[in-house]
Every structure is written in structure tokens, then in C-alpha cells.
C-alpha atoms as a PDB file:
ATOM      1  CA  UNK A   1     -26.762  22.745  -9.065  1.00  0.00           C
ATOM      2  CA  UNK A   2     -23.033  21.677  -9.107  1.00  0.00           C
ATOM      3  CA  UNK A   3     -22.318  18.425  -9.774  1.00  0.00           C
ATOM      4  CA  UNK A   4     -20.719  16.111  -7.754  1.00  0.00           C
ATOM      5  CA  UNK A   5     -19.106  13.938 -10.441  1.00  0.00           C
ATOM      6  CA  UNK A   6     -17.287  17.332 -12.157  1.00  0.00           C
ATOM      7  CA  UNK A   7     -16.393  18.607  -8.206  1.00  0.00           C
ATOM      8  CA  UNK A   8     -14.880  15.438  -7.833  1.00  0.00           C
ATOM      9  CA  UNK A   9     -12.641  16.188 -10.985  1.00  0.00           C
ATOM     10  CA  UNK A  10     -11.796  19.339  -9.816  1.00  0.00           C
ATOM     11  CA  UNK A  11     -10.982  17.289  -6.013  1.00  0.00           C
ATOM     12  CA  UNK A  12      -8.397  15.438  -7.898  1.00  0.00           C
ATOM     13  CA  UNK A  13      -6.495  18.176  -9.962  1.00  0.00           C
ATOM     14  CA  UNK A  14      -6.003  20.170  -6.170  1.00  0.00           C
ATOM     15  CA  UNK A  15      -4.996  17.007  -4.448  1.00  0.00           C
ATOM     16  CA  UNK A  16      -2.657  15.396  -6.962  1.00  0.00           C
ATOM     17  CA  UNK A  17      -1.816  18.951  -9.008  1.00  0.00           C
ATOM     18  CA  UNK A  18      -2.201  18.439 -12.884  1.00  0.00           C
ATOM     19  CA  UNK A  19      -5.071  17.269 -15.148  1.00  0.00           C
ATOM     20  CA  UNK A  20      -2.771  14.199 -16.478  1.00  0.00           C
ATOM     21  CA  UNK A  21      -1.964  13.023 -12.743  1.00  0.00           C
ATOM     22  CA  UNK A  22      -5.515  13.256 -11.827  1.00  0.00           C
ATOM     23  CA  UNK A  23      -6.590  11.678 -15.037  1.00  0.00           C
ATOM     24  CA  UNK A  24      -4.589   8.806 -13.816  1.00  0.00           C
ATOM     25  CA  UNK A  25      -5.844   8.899 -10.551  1.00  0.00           C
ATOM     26  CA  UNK A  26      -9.499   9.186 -11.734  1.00  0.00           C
ATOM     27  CA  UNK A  27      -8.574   6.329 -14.677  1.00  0.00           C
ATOM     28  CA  UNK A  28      -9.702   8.912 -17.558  1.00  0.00           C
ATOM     29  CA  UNK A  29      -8.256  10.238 -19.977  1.00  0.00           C
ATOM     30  CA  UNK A  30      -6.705  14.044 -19.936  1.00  0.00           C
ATOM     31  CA  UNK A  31      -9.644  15.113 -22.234  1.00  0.00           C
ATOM     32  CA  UNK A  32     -12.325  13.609 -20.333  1.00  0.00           C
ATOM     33  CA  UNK A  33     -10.912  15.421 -17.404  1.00  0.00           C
ATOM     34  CA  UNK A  34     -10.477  18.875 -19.551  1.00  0.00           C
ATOM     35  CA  UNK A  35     -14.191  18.421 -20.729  1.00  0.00           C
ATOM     36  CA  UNK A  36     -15.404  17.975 -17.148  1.00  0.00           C
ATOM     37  CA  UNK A  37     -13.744  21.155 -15.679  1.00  0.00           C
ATOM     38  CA  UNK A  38     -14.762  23.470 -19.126  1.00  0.00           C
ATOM     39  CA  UNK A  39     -18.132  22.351 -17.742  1.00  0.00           C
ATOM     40  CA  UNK A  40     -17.748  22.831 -14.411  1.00  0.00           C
ATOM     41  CA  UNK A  41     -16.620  26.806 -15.127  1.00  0.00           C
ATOM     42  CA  UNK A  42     -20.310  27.348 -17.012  1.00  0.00           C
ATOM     43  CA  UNK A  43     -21.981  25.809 -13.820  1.00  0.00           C
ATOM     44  CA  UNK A  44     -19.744  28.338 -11.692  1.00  0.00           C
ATOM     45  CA  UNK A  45     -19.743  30.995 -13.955  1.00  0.00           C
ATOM     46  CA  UNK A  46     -15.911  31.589 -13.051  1.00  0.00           C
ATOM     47  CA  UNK A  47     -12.734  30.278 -14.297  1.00  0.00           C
ATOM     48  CA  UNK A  48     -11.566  27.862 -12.383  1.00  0.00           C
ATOM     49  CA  UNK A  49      -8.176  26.675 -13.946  1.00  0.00           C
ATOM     50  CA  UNK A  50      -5.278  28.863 -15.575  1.00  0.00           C
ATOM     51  CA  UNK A  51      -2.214  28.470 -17.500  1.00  0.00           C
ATOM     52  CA  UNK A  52       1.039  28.063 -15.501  1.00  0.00           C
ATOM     53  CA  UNK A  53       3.651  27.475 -18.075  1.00  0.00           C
ATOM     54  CA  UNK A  54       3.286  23.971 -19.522  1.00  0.00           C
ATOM     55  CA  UNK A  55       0.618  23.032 -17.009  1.00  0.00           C
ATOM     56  CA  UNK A  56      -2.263  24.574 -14.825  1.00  0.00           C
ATOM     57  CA  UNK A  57      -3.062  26.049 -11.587  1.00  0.00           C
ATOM     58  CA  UNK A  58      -6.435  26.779  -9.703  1.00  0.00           C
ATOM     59  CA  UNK A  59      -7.473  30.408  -9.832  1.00  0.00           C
ATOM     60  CA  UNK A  60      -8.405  31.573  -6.837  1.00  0.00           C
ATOM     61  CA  UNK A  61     -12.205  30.731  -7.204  1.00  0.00           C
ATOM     62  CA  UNK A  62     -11.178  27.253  -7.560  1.00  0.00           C
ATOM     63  CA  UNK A  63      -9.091  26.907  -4.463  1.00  0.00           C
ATOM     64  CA  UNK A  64     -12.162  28.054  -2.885  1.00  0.00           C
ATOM     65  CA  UNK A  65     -14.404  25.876  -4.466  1.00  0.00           C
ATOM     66  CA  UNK A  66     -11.524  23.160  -4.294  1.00  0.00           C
ATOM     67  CA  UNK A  67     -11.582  23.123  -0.427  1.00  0.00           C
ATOM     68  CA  UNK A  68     -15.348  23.344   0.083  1.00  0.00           C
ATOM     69  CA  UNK A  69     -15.524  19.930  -2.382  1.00  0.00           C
ATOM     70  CA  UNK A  70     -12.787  18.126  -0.080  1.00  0.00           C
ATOM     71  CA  UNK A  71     -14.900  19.165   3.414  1.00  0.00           C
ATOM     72  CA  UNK A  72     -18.138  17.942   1.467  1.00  0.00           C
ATOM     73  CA  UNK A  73     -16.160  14.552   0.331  1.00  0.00           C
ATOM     74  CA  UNK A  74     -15.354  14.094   3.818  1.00  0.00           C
ATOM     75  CA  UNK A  75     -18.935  14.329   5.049  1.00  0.00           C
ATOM     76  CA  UNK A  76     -20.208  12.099   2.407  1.00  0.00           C
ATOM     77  CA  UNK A  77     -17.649   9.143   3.407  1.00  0.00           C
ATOM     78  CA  UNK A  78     -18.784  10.063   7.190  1.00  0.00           C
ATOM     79  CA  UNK A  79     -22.744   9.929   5.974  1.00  0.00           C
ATOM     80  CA  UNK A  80     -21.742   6.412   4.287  1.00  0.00           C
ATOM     81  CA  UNK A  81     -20.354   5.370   7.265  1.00  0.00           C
ATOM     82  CA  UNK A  82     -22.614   6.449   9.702  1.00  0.00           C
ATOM     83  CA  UNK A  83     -25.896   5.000   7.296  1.00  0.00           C
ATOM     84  CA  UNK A  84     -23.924   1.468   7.227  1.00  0.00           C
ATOM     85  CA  UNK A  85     -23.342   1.876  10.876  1.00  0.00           C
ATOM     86  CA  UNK A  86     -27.319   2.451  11.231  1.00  0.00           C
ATOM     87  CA  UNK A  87     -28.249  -0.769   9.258  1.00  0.00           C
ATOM     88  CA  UNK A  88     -25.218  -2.839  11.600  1.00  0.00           C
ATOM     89  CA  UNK A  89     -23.953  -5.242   8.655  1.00  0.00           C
ATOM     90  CA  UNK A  90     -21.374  -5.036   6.085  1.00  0.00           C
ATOM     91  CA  UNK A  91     -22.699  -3.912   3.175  1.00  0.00           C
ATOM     92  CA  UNK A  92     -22.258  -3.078  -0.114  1.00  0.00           C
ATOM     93  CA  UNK A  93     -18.521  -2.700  -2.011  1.00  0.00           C
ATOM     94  CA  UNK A  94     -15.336  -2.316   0.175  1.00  0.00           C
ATOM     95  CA  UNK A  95     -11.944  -2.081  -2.308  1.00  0.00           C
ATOM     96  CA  UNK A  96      -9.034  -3.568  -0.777  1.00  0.00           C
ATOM     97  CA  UNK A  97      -5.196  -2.819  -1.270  1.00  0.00           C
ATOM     98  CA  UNK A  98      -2.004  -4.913   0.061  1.00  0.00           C
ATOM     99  CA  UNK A  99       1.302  -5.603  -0.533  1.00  0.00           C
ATOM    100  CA  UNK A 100       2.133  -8.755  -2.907  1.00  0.00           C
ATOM    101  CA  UNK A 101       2.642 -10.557   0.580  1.00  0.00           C
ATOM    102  CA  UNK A 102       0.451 -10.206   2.226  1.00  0.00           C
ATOM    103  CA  UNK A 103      -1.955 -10.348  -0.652  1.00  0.00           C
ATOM    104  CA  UNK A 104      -0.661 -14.288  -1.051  1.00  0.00           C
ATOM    105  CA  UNK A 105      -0.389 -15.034   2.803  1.00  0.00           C
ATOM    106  CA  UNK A 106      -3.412 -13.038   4.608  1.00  0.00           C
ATOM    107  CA  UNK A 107      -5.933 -12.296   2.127  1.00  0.00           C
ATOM    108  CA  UNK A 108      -7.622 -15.677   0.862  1.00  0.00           C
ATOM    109  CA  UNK A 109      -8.195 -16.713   4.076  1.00  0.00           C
ATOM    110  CA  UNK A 110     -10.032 -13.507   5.070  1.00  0.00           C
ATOM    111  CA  UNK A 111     -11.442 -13.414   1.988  1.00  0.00           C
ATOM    112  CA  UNK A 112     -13.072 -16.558   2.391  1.00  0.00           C
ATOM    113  CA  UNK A 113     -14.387 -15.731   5.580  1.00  0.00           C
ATOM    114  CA  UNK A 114     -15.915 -12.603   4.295  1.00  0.00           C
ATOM    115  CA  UNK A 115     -18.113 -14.235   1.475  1.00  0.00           C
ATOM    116  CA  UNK A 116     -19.096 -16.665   3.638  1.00  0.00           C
ATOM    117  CA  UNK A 117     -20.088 -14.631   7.033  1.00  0.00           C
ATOM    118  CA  UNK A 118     -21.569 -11.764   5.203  1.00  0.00           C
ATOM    119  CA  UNK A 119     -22.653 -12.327   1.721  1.00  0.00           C
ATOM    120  CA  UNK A 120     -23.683  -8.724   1.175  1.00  0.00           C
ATOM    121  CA  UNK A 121     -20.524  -7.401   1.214  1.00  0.00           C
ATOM    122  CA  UNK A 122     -18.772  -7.086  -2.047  1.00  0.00           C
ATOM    123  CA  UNK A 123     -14.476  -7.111  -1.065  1.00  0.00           C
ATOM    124  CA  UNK A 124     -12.333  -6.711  -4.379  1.00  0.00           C
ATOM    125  CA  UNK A 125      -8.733  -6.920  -3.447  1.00  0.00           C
ATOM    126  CA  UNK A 126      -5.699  -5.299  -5.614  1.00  0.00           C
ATOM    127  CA  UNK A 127      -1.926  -5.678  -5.178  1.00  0.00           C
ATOM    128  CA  UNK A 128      -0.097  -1.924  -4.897  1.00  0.00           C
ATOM    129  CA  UNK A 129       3.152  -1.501  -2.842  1.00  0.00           C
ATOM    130  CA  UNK A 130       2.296   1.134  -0.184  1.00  0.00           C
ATOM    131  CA  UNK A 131       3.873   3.829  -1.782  1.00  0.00           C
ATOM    132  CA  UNK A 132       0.576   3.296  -3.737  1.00  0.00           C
ATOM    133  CA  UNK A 133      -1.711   2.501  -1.456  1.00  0.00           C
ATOM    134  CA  UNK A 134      -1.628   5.014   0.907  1.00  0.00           C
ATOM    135  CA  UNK A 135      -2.385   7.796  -1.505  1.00  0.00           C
ATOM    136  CA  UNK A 136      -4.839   5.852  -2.890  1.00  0.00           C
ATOM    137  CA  UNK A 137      -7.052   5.506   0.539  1.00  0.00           C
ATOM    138  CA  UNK A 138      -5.846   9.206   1.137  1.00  0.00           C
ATOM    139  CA  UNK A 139      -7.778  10.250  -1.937  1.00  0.00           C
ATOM    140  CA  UNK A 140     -10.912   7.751  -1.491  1.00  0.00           C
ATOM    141  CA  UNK A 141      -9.398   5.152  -4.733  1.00  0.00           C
ATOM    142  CA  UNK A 142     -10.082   2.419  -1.941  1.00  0.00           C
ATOM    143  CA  UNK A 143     -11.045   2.020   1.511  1.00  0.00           C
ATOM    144  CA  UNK A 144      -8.600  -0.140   3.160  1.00  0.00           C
ATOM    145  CA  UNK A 145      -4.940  -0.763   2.775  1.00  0.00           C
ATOM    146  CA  UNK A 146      -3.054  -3.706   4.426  1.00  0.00           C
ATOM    147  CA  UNK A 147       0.895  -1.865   4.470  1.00  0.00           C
ATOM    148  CA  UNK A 148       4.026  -2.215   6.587  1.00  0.00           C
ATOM    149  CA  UNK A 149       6.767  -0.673   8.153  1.00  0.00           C
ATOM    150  CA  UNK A 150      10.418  -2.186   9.773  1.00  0.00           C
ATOM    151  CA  UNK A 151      11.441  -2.355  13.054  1.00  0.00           C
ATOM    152  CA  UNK A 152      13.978  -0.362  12.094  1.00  0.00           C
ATOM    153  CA  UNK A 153      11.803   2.071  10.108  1.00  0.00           C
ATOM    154  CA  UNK A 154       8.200   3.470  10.383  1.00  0.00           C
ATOM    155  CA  UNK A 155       6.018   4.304   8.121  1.00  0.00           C
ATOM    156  CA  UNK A 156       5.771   8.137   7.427  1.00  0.00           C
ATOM    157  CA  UNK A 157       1.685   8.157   7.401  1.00  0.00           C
ATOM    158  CA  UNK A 158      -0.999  10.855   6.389  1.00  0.00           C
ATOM    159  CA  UNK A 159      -2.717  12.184   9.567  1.00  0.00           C
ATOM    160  CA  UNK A 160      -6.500  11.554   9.223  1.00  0.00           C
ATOM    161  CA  UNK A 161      -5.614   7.911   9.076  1.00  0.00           C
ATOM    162  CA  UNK A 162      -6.968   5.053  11.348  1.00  0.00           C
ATOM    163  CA  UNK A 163      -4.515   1.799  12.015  1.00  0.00           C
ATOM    164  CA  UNK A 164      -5.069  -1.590  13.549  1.00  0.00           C
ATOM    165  CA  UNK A 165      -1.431  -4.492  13.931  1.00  0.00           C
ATOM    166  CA  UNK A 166      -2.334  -7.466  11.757  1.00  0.00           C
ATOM    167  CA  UNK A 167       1.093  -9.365  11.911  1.00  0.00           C
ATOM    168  CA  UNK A 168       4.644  -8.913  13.123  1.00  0.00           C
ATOM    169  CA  UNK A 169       6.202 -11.101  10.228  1.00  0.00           C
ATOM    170  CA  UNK A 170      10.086 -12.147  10.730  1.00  0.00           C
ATOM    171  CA  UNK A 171      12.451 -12.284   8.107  1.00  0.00           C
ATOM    172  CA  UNK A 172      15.129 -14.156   7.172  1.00  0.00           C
ATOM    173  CA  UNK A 173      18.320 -14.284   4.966  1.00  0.00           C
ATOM    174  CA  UNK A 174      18.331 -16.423   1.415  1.00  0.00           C
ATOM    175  CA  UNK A 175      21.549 -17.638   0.380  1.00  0.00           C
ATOM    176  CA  UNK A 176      22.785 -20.079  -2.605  1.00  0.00           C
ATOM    177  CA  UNK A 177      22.908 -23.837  -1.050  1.00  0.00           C
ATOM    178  CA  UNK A 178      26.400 -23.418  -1.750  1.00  0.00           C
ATOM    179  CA  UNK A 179      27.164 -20.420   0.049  1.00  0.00           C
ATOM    180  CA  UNK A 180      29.693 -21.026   2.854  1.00  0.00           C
ATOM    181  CA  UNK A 181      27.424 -19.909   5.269  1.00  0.00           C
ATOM    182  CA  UNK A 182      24.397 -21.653   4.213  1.00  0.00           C
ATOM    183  CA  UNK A 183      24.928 -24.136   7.197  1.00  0.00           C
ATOM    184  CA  UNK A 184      25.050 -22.096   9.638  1.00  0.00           C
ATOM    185  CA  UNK A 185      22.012 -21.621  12.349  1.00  0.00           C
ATOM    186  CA  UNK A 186      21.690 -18.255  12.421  1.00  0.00           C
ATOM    187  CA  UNK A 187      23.968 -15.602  10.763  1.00  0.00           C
ATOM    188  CA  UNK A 188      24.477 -11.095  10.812  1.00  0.00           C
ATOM    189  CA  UNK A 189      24.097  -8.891   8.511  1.00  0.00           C
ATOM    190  CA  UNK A 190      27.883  -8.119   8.866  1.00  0.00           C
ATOM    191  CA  UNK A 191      28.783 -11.520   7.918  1.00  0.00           C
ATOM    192  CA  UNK A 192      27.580 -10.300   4.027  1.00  0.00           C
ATOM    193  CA  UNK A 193      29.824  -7.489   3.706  1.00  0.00           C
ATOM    194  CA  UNK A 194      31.812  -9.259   0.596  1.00  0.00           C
ATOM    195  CA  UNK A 195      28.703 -10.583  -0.885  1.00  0.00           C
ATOM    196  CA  UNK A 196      26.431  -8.986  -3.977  1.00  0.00           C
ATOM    197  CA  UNK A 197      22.633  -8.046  -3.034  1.00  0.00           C
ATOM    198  CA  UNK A 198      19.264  -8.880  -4.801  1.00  0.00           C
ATOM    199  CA  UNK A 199      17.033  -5.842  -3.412  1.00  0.00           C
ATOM    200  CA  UNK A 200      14.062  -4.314  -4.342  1.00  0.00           C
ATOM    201  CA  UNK A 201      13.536  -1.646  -6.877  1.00  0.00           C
ATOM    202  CA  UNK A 202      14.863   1.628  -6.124  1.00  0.00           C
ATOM    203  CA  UNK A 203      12.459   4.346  -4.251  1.00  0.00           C
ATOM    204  CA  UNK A 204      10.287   1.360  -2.525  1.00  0.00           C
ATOM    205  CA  UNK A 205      10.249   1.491   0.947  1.00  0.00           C
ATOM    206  CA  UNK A 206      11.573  -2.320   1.453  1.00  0.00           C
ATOM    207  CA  UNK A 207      14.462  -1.191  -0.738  1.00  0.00           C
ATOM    208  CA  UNK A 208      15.367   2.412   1.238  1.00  0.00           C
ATOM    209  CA  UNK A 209      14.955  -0.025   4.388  1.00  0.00           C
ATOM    210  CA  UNK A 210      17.613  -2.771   3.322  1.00  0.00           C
ATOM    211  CA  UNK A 211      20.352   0.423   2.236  1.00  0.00           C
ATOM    212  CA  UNK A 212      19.944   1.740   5.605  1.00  0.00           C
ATOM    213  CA  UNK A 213      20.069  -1.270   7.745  1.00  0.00           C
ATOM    214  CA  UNK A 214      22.808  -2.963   5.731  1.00  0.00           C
ATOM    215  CA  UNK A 215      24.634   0.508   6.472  1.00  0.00           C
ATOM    216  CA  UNK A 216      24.040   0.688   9.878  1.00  0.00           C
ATOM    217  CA  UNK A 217      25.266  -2.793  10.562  1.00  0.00           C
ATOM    218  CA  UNK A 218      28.779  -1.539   8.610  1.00  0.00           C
ATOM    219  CA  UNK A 219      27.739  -3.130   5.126  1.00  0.00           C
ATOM    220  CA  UNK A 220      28.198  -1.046   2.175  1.00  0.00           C
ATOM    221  CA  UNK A 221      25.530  -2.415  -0.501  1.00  0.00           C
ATOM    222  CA  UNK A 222      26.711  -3.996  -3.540  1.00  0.00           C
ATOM    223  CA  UNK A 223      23.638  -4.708  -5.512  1.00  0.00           C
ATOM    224  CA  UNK A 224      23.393  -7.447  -8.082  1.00  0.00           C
ATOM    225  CA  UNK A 225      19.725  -6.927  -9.462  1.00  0.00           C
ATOM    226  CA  UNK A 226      16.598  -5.486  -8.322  1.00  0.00           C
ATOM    227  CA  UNK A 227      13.007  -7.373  -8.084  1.00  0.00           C
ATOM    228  CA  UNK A 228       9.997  -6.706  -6.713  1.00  0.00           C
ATOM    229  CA  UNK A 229       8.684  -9.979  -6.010  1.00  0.00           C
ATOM    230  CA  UNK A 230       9.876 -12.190  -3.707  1.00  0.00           C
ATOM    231  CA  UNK A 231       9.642 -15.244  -5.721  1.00  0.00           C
ATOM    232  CA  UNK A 232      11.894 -13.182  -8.789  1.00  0.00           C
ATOM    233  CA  UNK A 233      14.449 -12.204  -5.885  1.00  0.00           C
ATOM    234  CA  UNK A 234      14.257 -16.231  -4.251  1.00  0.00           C
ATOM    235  CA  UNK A 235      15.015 -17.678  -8.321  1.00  0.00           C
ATOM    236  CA  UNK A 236      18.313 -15.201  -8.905  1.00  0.00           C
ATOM    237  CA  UNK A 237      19.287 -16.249  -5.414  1.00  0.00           C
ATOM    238  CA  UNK A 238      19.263 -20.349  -6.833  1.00  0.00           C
ATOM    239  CA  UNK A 239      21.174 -19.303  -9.427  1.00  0.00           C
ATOM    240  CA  UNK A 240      24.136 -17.761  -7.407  1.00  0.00           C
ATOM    241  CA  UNK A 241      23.298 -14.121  -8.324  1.00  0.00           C
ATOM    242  CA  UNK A 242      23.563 -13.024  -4.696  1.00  0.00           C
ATOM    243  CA  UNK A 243      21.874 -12.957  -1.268  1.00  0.00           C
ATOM    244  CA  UNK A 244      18.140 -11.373  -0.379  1.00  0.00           C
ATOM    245  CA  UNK A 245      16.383 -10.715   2.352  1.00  0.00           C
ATOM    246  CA  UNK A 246      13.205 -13.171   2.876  1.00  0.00           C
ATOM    247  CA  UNK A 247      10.074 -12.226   4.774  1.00  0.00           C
ATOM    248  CA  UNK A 248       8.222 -15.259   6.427  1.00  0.00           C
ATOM    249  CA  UNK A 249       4.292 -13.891   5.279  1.00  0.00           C
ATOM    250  CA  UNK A 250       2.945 -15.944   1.933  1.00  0.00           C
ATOM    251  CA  UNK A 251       6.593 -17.189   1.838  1.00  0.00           C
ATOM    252  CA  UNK A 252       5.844 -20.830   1.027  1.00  0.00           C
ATOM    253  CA  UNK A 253       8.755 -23.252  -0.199  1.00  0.00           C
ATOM    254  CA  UNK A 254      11.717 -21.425  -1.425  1.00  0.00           C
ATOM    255  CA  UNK A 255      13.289 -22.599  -4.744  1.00  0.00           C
ATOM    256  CA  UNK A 256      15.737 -25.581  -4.994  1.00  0.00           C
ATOM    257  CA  UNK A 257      19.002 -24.116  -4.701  1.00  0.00           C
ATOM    258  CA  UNK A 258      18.141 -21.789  -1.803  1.00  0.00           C
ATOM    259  CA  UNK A 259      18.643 -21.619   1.820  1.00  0.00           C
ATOM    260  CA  UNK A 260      16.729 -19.401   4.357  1.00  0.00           C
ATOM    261  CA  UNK A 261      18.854 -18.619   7.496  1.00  0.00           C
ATOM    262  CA  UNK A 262      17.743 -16.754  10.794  1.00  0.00           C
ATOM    263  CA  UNK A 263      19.335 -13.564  11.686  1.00  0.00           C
ATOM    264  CA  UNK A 264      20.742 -13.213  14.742  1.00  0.00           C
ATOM    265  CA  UNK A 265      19.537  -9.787  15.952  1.00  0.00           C
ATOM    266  CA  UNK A 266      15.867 -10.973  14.399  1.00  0.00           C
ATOM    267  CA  UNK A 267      14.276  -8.748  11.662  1.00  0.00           C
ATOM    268  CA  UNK A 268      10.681  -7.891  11.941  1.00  0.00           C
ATOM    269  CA  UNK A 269       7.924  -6.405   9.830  1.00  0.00           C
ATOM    270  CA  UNK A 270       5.215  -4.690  11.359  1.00  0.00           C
ATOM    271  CA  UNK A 271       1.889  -5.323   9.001  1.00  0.00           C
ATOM    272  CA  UNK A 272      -0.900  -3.587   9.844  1.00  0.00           C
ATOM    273  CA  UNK A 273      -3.940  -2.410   8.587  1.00  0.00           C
ATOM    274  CA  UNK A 274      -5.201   0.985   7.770  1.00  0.00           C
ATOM    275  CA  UNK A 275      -7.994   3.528   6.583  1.00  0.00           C
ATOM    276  CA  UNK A 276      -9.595   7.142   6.279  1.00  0.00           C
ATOM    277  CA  UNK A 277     -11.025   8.116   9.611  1.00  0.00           C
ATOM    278  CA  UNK A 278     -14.047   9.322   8.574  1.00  0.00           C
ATOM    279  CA  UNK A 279     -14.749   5.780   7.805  1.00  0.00           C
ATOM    280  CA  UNK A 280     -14.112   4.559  11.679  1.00  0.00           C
ATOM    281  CA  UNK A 281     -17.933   3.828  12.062  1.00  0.00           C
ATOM    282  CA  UNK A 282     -18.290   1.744   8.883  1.00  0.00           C
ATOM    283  CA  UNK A 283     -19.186  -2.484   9.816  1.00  0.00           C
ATOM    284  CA  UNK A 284     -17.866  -3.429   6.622  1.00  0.00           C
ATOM    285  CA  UNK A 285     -14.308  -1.537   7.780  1.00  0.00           C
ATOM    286  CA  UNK A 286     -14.143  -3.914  10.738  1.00  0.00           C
ATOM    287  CA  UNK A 287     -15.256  -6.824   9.585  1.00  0.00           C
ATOM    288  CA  UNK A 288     -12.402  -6.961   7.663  1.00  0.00           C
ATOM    289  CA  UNK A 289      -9.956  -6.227   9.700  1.00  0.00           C
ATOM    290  CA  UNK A 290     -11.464  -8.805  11.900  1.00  0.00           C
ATOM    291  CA  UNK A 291     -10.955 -11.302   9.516  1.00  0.00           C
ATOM    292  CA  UNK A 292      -7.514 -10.161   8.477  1.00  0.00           C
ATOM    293  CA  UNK A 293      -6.220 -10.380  12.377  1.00  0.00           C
ATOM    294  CA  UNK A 294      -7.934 -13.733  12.347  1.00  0.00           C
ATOM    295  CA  UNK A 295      -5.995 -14.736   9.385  1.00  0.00           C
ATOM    296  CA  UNK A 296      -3.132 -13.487  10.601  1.00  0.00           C
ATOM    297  CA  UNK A 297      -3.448 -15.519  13.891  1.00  0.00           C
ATOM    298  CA  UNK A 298      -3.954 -18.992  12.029  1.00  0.00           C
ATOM    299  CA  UNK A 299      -0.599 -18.254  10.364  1.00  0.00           C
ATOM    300  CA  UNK A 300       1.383 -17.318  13.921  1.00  0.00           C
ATOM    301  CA  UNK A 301       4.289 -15.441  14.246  1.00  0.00           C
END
């Protein structure tokens, strides 16, 4: 009998391809990892792993036995589903990921809701940027993920991947009170050409969105720092350090010093929630998203 735990080790080395980045997805250690495939080869009687330079590849016995474990992985989530389904309540432990914003601006609400209209189901929320979450639900490291995209720019997404719209969240420009444009109503993107940038960190999406819009509105970026939360980018913006784009969602007062202005042609995030199809069926999966799009109303647009 092959065991489930080990095939699930071996799951992780095909999908993410090395034992140190599926250690890291499977929060072991390399060794642990090692250990569990040395004893997954006696249960098979086959190698199932060999040497390629530095790292490791799947023979061809464990390509095999790598894409029967990912069809049986699939069937277990659908099995989960399709038991919760049978009982008709949320159930159980449902592991939540979201963006820092909408982390601080949908999720307590929802939360709240959830512990209070179904006390059997266990939601633990963590904060990952969706160039995390969305190989994390890809790979089964959580069940939900609250991401977004631009109006601008979608989000390239896995296929096998269900979606629900939680929030179309505007965003504005922050500027230094003093800025000479600080009084205006509304304001372009053109009108920062001369001015320094406080972005996110290079390779997010939010910061590959702001280079190409900037650009396609004729602004060369000239970027001062680089922050990933919006309160870090809001405090160098008090202190003069530059300008920064300012999403609405889990905004809350902005720092003395700062001024939020409305852009003309209006900026828009789309926020929406997603997870694995195979877990379409699941109560707990909608009850959250329920109470997401219900947080999501109280807030408005």
C-alpha cells in the first residue's frame, strides 16, 4: 500500500521541480523530503528520482506515478467536496489567502459573519500577494484566494480555476500637501511626468501594472523607493519622497502630510475571489464568498 502522505511528496517535487522548492512548499525541511521519497522507492520497488547535475529529475517510473498521484489528489478534493456538499453546511477548516488590502478592508467583516453564522467552520486567513496565492490554491496550500487584476491588466490565471467579482475598488493619486497640484479636483497621470515614484517592489503585479500604465499615458518612471504596503508607500509620500498610487479598499485615513486626488480617466481594481474547481460543490467555498461579496457591499464602490 502506497502512502498518501509520501505520494504527496513526490506531488510536490513534479509540480514545483526540486526537493528544496517543494520542501518549501510542503514547510519541511530538504531531508524530511529526501527521507520520504528513499521510502517511497522501497514501497515502489523502482527509482523514482535521479541525478540531473546539481539537482534531480523524475525517472520515468515517477512521472508515471507522478501523474496518477495528481488525478488521485484531484478526486480526493472532489470526494471532500462532494461529502461536505452531502451534509449541506460549512464544515470543518477552509485556509484563506488575500492581498494586504483586502485582508484589512474585506476580511474582518466576513470573518465575523462566518464564526457567527456557522460555528463549525474553522476560516484561518493569511496575507500573500497573488503571485503567492495563486500557486498556492493551484497546489492545494489553501482553498481560497481573494486576488486582483487592473482595468488595464488581467490576471494571467491557471485554467482549472473557479472565480466570483467581490469589489471594483478605485484608486487614487497621493501627493505631499505641498505639492502644487495637491489642490486640484482631479488630476492625469501625465501631469506627473517630472515627479519621482513610490511603487511597489519589483516583479509584483501592482508594480509591472504602474510601469506600464505610467508608460502608456507618456510617463517615463522615475522611481524614488519601493514598498509593499500601502501605509510604508502613504508615510514616504508625507515626507516629500514622491507620489504613489492609492487604492480606496482598507485605505482608512492617510497620514498627515498627504493628499489623495481623483484621477481623471478613473483607475479601477477588479478584486475577486477564486478557487480549485474541483472544489465548486464545497458549502464552506460559498459561504465565504457570500460573506466576502456581502462585505464588500457594506463598503460600496
Amino acid at each position: 500500500m502506497l502512502s498518501l502522505d509520501r505520494l504527496r511528496v513526490l506531488h510536490a517535487i513534479s509540480h514545483h521541480g526540486s526537493v528544496g522548492a517543494a520542501a518549501d512548499a510542503l514547510h519541511v525541511t530538504t531531508s524530511a523530503v529526501s527521507q520520504q521519497m528513499a521510502k517511497l522507492e522501497r514501497e515502489t520497488g523502482q527509482p523514482l528520482l535521479a541525478k540531473n547535475g546539481r539537482g534531480v529529475r523524475l525517472t520515468d517510473a515517477g512521472r508515471l506515478l507522478a501523474g496518477h498521484t495528481a488525478r488521485m489528489l484531484s478526486q480526493l478534493e472532489l470526494a471532500h467536496a462532494e461529502l461536505e456538499a452531502h451534509r449541506g453546511q460549512p464544515v470543518g477548516e477552509l485556509r484563506l489567502g488575500a492581498f494586504p488590502t483586502a485582508a484589512r478592508g474585506l476580511f474582518p467583516a466576513a470573518l465575523a459573519a462566518l464564526r457567527r453564522d456557522h460555528p463549525q467552520l474553522r476560516a484561518r486567513l493569511s496575507e500573500m500577494e497573488p503571485h503567492r496565492s495563486v500557486p498556492e490554491l493551484v497546489r492545494g496550500d489553501i482553498d481560497l484566494a481573494v486576488v486582483l487584476d487592473w482595468h488595464n491588466r488581467p490576471l494571467s490565471l491557471p485554467d482549472g480555476l473557479a472565480k466570483a467579482p467581490l469589489h471594483d475598488d478605485i484608486a487614487d493619486v497621493a501627493l505631499p500637501a505641498d505639492h502644487p497640484l495637491a489642490g486640484r479636483r482631479e488630476v492625469a497621470l501625465g501631469d506627473f511626468a517630472d515627479d519621482e515614484w513610490v511603487s511597489w517592489p519589483e516583479g509584483e503585479f501592482c508594480h509591472d501594472w504602474l510601469m506600464f500604465t505610467l508608460r502608456s499615458d507618456g510617463v517615463e518612471p522615475r522611481l524614488s523607493h519601493m514598498a509593499e504596503e500601502h501605509h510604508t508607500q502613504l508615510a514616504l509620500v508625507a515626507q516629500g519622497l514622491g507620489v504613489a498610487i492609492a487604492p480606496r479598499l482598507g485605505r482608512g485615513p492617510v497620514p498627515e502630510g498627504v493628499v489623495v486626488v481623483p484621477v481623471r480617466s478613473t483607475m479601477r481594481r477588479h478584486v475577486y475571489a477564486i478557487w480549485r474547481e474541483d472544489a465548486d460543490r464545497r458549502p464552506s467555498i460559498r459561504a465565504v464568498v457570500e460573506a466576502l461579496q456581502r462585505s464588500a457591499a457594506d463598503i460600496g464602490g
